[in-house]
Protein backbone atom coordinates (compact mmCIF):
# COMPACT_ATOMS: atom_id res chain seq x y z
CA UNK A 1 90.10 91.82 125.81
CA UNK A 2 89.20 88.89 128.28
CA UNK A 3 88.12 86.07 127.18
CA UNK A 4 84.76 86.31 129.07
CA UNK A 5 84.17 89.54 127.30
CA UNK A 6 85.16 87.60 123.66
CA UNK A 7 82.44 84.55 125.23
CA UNK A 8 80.07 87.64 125.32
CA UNK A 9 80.45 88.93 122.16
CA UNK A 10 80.40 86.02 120.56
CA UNK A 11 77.41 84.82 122.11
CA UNK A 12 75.38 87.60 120.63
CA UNK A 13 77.07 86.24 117.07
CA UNK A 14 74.90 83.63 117.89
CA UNK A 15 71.79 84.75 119.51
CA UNK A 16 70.99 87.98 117.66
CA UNK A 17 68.37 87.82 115.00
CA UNK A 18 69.15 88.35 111.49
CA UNK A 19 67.13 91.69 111.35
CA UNK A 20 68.79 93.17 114.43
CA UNK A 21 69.61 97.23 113.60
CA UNK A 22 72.99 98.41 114.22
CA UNK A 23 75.15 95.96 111.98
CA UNK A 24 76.17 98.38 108.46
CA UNK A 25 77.57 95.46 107.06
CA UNK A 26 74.62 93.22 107.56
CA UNK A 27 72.53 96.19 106.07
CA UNK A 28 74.65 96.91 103.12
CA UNK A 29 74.44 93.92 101.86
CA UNK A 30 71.09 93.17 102.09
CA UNK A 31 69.98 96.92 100.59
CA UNK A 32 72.74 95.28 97.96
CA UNK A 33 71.41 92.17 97.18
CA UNK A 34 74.59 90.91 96.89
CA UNK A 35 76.90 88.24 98.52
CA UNK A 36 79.10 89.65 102.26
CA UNK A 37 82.92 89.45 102.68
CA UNK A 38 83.88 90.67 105.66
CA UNK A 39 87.97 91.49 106.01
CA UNK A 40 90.33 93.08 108.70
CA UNK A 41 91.92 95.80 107.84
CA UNK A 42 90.95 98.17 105.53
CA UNK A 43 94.25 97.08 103.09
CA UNK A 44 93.34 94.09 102.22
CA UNK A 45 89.27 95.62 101.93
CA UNK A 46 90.84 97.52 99.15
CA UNK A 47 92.53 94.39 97.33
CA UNK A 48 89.19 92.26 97.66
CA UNK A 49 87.31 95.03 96.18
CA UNK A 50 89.60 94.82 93.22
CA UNK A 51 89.44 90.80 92.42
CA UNK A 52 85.65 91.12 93.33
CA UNK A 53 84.83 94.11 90.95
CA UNK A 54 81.35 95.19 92.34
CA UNK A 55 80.14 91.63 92.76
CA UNK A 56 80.70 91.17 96.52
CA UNK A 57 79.85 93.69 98.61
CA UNK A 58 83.76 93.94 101.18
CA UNK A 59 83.44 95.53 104.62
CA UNK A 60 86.74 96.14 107.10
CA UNK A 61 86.42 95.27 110.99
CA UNK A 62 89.34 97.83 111.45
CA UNK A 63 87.84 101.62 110.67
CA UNK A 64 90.40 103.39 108.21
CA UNK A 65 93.08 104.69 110.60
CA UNK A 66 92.04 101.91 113.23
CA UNK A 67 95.46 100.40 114.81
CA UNK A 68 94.60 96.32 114.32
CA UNK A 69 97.47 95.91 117.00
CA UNK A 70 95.14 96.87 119.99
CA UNK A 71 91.64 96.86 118.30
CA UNK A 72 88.98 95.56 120.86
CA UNK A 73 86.03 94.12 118.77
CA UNK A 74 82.59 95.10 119.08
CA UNK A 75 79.62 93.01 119.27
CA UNK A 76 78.12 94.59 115.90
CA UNK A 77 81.86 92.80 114.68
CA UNK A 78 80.78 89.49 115.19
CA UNK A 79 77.67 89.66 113.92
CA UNK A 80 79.36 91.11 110.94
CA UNK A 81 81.41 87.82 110.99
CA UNK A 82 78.26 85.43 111.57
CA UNK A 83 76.54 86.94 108.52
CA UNK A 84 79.46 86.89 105.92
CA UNK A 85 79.94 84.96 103.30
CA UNK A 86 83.33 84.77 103.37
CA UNK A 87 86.10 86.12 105.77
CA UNK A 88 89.40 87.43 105.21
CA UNK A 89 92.38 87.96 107.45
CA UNK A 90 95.99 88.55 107.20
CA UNK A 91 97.35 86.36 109.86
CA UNK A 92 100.54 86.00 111.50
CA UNK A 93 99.52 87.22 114.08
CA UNK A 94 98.21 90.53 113.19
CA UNK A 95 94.62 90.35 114.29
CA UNK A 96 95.23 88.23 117.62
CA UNK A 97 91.93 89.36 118.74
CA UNK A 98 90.10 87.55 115.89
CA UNK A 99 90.76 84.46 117.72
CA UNK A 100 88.75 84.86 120.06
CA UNK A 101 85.81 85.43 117.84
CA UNK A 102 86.33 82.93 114.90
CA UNK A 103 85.71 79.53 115.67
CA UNK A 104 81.78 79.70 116.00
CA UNK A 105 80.94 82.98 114.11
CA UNK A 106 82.58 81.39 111.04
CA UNK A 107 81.88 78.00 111.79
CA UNK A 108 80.46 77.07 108.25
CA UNK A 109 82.11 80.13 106.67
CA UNK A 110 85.64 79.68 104.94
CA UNK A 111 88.27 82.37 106.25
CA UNK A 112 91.11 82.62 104.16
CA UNK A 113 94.78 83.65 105.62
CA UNK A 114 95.73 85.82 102.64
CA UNK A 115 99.88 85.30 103.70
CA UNK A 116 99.47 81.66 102.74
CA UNK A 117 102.69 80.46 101.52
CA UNK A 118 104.43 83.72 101.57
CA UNK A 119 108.08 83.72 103.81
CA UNK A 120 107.79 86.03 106.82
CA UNK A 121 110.31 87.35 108.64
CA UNK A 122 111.31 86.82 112.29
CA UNK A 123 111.18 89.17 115.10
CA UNK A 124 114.34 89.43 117.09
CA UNK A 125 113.02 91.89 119.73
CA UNK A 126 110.44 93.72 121.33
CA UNK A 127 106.96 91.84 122.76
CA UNK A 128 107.14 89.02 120.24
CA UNK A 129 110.47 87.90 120.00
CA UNK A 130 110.47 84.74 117.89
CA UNK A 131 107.41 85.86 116.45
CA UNK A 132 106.61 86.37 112.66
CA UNK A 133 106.34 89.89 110.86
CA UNK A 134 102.77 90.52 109.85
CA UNK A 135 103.29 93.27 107.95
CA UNK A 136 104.02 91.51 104.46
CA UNK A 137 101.68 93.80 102.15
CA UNK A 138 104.83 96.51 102.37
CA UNK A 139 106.63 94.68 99.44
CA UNK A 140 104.05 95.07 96.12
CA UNK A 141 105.60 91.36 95.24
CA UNK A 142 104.02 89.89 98.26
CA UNK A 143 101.07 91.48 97.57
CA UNK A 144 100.26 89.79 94.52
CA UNK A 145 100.43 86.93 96.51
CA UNK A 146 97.29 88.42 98.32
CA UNK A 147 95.44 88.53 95.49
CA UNK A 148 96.30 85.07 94.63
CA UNK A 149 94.66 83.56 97.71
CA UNK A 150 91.70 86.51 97.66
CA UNK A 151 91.44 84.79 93.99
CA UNK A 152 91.63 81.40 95.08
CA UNK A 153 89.33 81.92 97.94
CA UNK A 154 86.17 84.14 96.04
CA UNK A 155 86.41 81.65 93.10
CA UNK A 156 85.87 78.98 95.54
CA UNK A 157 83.17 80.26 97.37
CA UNK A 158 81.28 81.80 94.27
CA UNK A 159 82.24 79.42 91.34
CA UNK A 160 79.70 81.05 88.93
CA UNK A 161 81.81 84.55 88.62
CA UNK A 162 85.41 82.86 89.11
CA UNK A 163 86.50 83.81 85.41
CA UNK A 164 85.19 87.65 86.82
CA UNK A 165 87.51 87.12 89.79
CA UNK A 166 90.53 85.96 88.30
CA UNK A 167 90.41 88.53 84.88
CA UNK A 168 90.04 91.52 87.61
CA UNK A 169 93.17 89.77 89.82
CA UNK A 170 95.50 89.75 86.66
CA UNK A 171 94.92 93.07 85.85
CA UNK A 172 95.28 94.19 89.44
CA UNK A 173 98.37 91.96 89.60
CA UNK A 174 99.61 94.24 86.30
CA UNK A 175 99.12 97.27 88.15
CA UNK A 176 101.10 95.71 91.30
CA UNK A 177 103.83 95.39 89.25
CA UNK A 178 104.02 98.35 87.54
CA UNK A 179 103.92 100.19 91.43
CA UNK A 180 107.27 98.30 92.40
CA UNK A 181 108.91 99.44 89.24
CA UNK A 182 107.75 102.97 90.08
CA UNK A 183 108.35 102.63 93.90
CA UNK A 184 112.49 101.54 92.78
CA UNK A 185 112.47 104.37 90.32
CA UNK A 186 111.39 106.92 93.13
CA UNK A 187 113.77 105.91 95.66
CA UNK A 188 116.57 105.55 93.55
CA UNK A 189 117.36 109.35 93.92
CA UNK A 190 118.47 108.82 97.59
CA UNK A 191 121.90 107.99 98.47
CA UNK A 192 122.56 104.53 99.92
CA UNK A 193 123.58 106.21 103.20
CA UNK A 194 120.48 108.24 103.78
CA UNK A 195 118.31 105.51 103.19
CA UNK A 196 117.91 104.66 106.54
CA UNK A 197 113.84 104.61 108.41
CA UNK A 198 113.18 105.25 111.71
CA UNK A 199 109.26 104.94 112.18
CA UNK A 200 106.77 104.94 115.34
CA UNK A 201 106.44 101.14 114.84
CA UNK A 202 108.05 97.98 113.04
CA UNK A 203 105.77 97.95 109.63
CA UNK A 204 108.66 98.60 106.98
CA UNK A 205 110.66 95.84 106.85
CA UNK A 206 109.29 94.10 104.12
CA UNK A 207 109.69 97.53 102.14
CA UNK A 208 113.22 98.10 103.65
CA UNK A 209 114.44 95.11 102.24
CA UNK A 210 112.76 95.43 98.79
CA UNK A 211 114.12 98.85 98.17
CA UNK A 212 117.11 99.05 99.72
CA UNK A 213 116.21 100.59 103.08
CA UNK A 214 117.54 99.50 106.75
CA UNK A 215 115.24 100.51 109.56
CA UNK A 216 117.20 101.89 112.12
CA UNK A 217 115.38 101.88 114.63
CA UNK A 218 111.28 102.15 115.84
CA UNK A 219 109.51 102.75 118.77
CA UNK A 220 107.42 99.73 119.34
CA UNK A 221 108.10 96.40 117.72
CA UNK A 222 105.81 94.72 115.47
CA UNK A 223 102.71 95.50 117.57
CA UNK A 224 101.94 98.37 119.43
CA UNK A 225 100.37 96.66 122.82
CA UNK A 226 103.20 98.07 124.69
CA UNK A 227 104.04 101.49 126.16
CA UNK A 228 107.74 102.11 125.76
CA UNK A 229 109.52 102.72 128.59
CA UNK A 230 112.27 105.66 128.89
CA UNK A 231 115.22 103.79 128.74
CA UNK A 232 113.85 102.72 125.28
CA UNK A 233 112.93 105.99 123.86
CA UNK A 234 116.01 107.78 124.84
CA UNK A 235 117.98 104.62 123.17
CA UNK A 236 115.91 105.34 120.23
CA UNK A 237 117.04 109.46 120.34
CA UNK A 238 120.59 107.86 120.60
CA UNK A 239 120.40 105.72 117.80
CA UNK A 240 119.29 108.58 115.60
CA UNK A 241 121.86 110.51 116.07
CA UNK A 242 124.77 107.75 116.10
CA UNK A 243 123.15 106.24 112.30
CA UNK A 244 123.07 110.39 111.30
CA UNK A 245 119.40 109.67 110.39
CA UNK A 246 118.46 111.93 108.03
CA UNK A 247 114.55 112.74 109.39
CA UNK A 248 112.04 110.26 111.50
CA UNK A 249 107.89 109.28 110.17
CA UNK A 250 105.31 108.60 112.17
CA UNK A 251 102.45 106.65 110.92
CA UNK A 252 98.88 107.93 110.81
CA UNK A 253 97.51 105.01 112.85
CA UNK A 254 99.44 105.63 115.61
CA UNK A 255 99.44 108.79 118.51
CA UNK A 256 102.27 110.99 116.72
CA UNK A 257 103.91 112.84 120.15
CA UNK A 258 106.67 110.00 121.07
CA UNK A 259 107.64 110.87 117.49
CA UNK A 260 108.15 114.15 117.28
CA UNK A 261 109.64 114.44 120.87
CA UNK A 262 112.18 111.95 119.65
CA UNK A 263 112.54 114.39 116.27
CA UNK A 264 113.02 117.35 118.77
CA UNK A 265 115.86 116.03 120.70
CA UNK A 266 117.55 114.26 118.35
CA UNK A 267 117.69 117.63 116.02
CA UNK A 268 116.21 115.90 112.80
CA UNK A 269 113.29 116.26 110.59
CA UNK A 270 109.72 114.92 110.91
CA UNK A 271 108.54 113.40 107.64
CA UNK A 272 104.99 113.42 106.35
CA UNK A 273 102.89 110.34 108.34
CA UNK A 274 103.12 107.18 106.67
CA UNK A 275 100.61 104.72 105.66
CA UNK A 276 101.39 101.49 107.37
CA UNK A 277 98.14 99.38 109.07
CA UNK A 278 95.42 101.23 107.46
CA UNK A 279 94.89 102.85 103.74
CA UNK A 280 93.91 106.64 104.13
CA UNK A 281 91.09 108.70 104.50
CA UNK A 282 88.63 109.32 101.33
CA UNK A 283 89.95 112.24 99.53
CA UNK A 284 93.66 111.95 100.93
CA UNK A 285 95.26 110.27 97.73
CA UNK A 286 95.79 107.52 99.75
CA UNK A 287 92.86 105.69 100.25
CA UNK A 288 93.96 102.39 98.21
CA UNK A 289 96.61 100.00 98.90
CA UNK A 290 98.42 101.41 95.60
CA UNK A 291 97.64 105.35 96.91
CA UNK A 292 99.03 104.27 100.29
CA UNK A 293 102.23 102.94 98.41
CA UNK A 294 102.92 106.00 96.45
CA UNK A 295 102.01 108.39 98.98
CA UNK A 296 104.70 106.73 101.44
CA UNK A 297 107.11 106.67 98.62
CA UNK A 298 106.72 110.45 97.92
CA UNK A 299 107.26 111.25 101.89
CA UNK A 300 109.90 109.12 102.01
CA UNK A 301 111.66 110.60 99.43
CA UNK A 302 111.01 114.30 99.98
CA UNK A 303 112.53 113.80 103.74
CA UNK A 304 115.54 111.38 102.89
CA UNK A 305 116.55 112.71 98.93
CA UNK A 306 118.93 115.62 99.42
């Protein structure tokens, strides 16, 4: 997006009256009566609903299955972001577009960067090289992390339920804890060589190097601004057969045919989609950060176990 367009949309941040139609965050919360945080991507939606337990009212920027790699905001977006409470991002270069909108639609709003003293790692290749890894919310431990700083940053805003906040993030933080043991108890039935991912785009590193994984190879890097060109894909079919790799995942936010061309000629499975920059659908199992977890766990098991 240009930056005259961001000017734009930001300007109507400004300008547009607090009873303008068209904003379903705005309008939730007043029907609500209760205080706005506005997040994202719909992951870390789902972890501020759990420290706030019902007394915020948490709406995502990114739609469920939204791609927050190329998302172009609307304008009803920043008047989501002028009217919140509070903000939440992930950082690191995840939402670069949020930039563009922050500095006066959350001008007397606090935003909290919910990666905050967590180590990221480095991207060698692709767009970014040199860049950090966004994608940190893949390893359960660094997501209790995440609900430190969601913690730290609702209990600061709204002091008066803070003992709420922080009794809801320790048993969350429980129930993180108890999905890594599970996750490492799941993938512990798949032989060290097989436990190898090759996915449409560089999200599982962080869960790679928690459980035991090495991604092999993907087709875009950490972000997914950039076609791939044919000499990339069919060095991508070559890898997967040189590594043996038992089958290839796409992920749901993400146009599935590269994939399961490079499936077809390389002669190896397709798993089930993964869950990678958005939590599921309503309905699909996967719909929390914790159903999103298990559910990749399960696919990635059925299509690497022997």
């Amino acid at each position: 997006m240009s930056l005259r367009a961001a000017a734009a949309i930001l300007s109507l941040a400004v300008t547009v009256p607090a009873s303008a139609a068209g904003d379903s965050a705005a309008a939730t919360t007043a029907s609500a009566g209760r205080p706005a945080a506005v997040t994202t991507i719909s992951i870390i939606a789902d972890m501020v609903r759990a420290v706030a337990g019902g007394l915020v009212t948490v709406t995502s920027i990114v739609h469920i299955g939204g791609d927050p790699h190329v998302y172009e905001p609307l304008p009803s977006d920043a008047r989501a972001l002028a009217r919140a409470d509070i903000v939440f991002r992930n950082g690191l270069g995840l939402e670069r577009w949020l930039d563009k909108l922050i500095g006066g639609a959350t001008a007397r709003r606090p935003v909290v960067t919910v990666t905050d003293g967590l180590p990221a790692l480095v991207q060698s290749t692709g767009d970014y090289p040199g860049d950090p890894d966004p994608h940190l919310w893949m390893d359960p431990a660094h997501a209790q992390v995440y609900v430190d700083n969601i913690t730290a940053g609702l209990a600061g805003r709204f002091p008066r339920h803070a003992q709420d906040f922080r009794r809801n993030a320790a048993d969350y933080r429980r129930r993180l804890g108890g999905l890594a043991d599970w996750i490492s108890a799941e993938v512990a039935v798949i032989p060290p060589a097989r436990r190898k991912l090759v996915t449409t785009h560089d999200a599982f590193r962080y869960f790679g190097e928690r459980f035991g994984f090495t991604v092999t190879a993907t087709i875009w890097g950490i972000s997914t601004e950039r076609e791939p060109s044919a000499a990339e894909v069919a060095g991508i079919i070559r890898a997967v057969r040189e590594a043996a790799v038992p089958a290839v995942f796409v992920e749901t936010t993400i146009n599935p045919k590269l994939m399961q061309r490079i499936a077809r000629d390389a002669g190896v499975t397709l798993g089930r989609p993964l869950y990678g920059d958005s939590v599921g659908e309503p309905g699909s199992g996967a719909e929390t950060y914790t159903g999103m977890m298990r559910a990749n766990t399960r696919a990635i098991v059925d299509a690497l176990g022997e």
